[in-house]
C-alpha atoms as a PDB file:
ATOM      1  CA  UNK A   1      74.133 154.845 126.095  1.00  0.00           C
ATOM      2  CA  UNK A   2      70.245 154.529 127.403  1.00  0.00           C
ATOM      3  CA  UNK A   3      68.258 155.413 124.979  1.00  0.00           C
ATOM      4  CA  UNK A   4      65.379 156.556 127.593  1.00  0.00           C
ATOM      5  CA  UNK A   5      66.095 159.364 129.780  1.00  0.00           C
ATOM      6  CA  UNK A   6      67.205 159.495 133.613  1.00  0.00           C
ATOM      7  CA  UNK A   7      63.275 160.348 134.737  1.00  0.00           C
ATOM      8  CA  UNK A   8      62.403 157.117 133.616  1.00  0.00           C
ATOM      9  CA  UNK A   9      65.105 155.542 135.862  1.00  0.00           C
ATOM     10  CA  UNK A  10      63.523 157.420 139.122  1.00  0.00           C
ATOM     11  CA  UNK A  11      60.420 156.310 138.187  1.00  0.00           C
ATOM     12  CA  UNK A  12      60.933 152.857 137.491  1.00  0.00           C
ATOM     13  CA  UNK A  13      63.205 152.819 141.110  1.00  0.00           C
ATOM     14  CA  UNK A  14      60.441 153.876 143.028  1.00  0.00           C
ATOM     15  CA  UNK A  15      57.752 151.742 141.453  1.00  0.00           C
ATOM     16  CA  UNK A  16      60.110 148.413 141.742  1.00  0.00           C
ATOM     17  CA  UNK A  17      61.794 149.496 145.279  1.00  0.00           C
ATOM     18  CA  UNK A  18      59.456 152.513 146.773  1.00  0.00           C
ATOM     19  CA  UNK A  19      62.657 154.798 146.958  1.00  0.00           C
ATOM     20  CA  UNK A  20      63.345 158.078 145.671  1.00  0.00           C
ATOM     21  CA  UNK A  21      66.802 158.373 143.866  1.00  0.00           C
ATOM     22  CA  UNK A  22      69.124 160.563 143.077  1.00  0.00           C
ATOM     23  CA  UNK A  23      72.060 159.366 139.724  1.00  0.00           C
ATOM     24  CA  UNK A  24      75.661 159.318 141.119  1.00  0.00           C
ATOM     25  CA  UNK A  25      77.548 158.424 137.924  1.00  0.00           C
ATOM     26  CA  UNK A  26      76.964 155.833 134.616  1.00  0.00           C
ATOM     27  CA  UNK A  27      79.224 153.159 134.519  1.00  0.00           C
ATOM     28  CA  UNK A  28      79.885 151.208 131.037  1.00  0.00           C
ATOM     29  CA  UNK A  29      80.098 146.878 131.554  1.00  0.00           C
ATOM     30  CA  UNK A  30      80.758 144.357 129.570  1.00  0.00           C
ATOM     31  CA  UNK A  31      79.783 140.745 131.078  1.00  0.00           C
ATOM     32  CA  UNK A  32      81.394 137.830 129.313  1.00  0.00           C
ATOM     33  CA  UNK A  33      80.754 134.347 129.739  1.00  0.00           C
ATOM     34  CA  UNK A  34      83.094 131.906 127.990  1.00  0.00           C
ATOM     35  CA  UNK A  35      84.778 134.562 125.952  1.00  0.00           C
ATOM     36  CA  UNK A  36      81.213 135.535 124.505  1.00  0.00           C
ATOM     37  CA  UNK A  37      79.651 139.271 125.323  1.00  0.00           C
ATOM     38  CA  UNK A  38      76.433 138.522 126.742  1.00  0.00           C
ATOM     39  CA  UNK A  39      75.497 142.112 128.217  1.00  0.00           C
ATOM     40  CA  UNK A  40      77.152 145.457 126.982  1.00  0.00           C
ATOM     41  CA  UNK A  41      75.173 148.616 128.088  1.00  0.00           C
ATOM     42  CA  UNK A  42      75.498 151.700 130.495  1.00  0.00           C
ATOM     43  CA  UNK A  43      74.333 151.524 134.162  1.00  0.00           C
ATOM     44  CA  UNK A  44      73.768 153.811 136.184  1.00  0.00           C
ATOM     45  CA  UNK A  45      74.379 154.215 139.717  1.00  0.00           C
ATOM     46  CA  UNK A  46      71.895 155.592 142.346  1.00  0.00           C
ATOM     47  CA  UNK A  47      71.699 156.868 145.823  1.00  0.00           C
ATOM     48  CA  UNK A  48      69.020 155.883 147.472  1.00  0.00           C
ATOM     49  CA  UNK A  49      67.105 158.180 149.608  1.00  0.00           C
ATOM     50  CA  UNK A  50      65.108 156.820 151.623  1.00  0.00           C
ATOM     51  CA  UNK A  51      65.076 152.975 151.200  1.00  0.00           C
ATOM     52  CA  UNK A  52      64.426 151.122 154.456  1.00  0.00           C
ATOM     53  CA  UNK A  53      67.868 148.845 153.789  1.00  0.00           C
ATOM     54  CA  UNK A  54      69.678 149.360 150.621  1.00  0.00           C
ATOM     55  CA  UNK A  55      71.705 152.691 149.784  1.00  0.00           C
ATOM     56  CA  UNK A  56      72.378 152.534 146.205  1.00  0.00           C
ATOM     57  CA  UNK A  57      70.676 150.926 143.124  1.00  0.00           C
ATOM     58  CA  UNK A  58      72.065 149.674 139.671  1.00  0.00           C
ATOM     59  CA  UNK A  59      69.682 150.198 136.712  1.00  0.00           C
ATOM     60  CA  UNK A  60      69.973 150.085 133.051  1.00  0.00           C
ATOM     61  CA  UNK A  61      67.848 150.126 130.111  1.00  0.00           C
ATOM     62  CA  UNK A  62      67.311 147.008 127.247  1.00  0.00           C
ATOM     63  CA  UNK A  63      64.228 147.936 124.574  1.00  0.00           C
ATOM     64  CA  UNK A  64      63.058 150.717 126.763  1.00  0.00           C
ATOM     65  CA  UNK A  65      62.864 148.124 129.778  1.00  0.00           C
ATOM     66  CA  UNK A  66      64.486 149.444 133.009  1.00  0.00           C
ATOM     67  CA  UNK A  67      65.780 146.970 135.105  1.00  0.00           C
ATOM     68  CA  UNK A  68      66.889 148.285 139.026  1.00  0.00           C
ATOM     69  CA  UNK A  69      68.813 145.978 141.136  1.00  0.00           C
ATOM     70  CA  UNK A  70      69.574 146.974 144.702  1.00  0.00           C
ATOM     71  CA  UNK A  71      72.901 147.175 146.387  1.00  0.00           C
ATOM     72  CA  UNK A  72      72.642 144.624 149.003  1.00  0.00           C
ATOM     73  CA  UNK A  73      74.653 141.129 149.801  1.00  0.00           C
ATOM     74  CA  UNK A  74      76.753 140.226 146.922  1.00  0.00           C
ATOM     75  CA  UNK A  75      75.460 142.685 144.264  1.00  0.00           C
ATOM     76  CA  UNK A  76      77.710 145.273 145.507  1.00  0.00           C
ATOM     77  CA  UNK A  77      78.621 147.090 141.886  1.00  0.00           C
ATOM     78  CA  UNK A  78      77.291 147.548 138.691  1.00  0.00           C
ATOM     79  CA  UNK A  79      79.061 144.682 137.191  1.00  0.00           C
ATOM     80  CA  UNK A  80      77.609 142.371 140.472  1.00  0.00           C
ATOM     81  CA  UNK A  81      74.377 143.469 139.210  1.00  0.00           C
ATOM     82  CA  UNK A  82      74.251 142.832 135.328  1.00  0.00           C
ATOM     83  CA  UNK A  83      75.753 139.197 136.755  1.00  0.00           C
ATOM     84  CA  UNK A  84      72.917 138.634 139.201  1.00  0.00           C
ATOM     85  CA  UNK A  85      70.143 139.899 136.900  1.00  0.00           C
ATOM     86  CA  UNK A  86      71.490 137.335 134.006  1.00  0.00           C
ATOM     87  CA  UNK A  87      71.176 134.547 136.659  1.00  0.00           C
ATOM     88  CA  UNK A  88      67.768 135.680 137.690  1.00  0.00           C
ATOM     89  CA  UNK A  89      66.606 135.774 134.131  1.00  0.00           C
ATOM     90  CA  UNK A  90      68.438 131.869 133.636  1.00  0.00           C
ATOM     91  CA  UNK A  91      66.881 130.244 136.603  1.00  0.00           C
ATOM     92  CA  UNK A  92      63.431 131.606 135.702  1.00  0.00           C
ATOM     93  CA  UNK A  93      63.285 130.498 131.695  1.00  0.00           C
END
């Protein structure tokens, strides 16, 4: 569970993607890698409103942190997301 609450989601969507939101459901994942956990959490899924490409966004919350992928090319679930944001995070430390 998040521990911040869904407002700071909408907020944190349209400051990082200039889209208002609306939350479809909360989805639990668990990404391994090698048999190791290296994300658990909740995300939640978003409509977009009115985002100039993307209809849906994946966000979740680590240390009060909200990070909102969109649903575009191969991030295309919430599981797709946690996976892309993990790479990000690799290929930039």
């Amino acid at each position: 569970m998040n521990e911040i609450g869904v407002f700071a989601f909408h907020d944190a969507i349209r400051e990082t993607h200039g889209a208002r939101s609306q939350l479809i459901e909360r989805v639990s994942v668990a990404e391994t890698f090698e048999g190791d956990t290296v994300w658990e959490g909740e995300v939640l899924v978003f409509a977009l409103l009115d985002h100039p490409s993307a209809t849906r966004c994946y966000a979740w919350e680590v240390d009060g942190e909200v990070t909102a992928v969109l649903h575009m090319g191969l991030v295309n679930s919430p599981v797709a997301a946690v996976r892309a944001s993990i790479l990000a995070e690799e290929s930039d430390g």
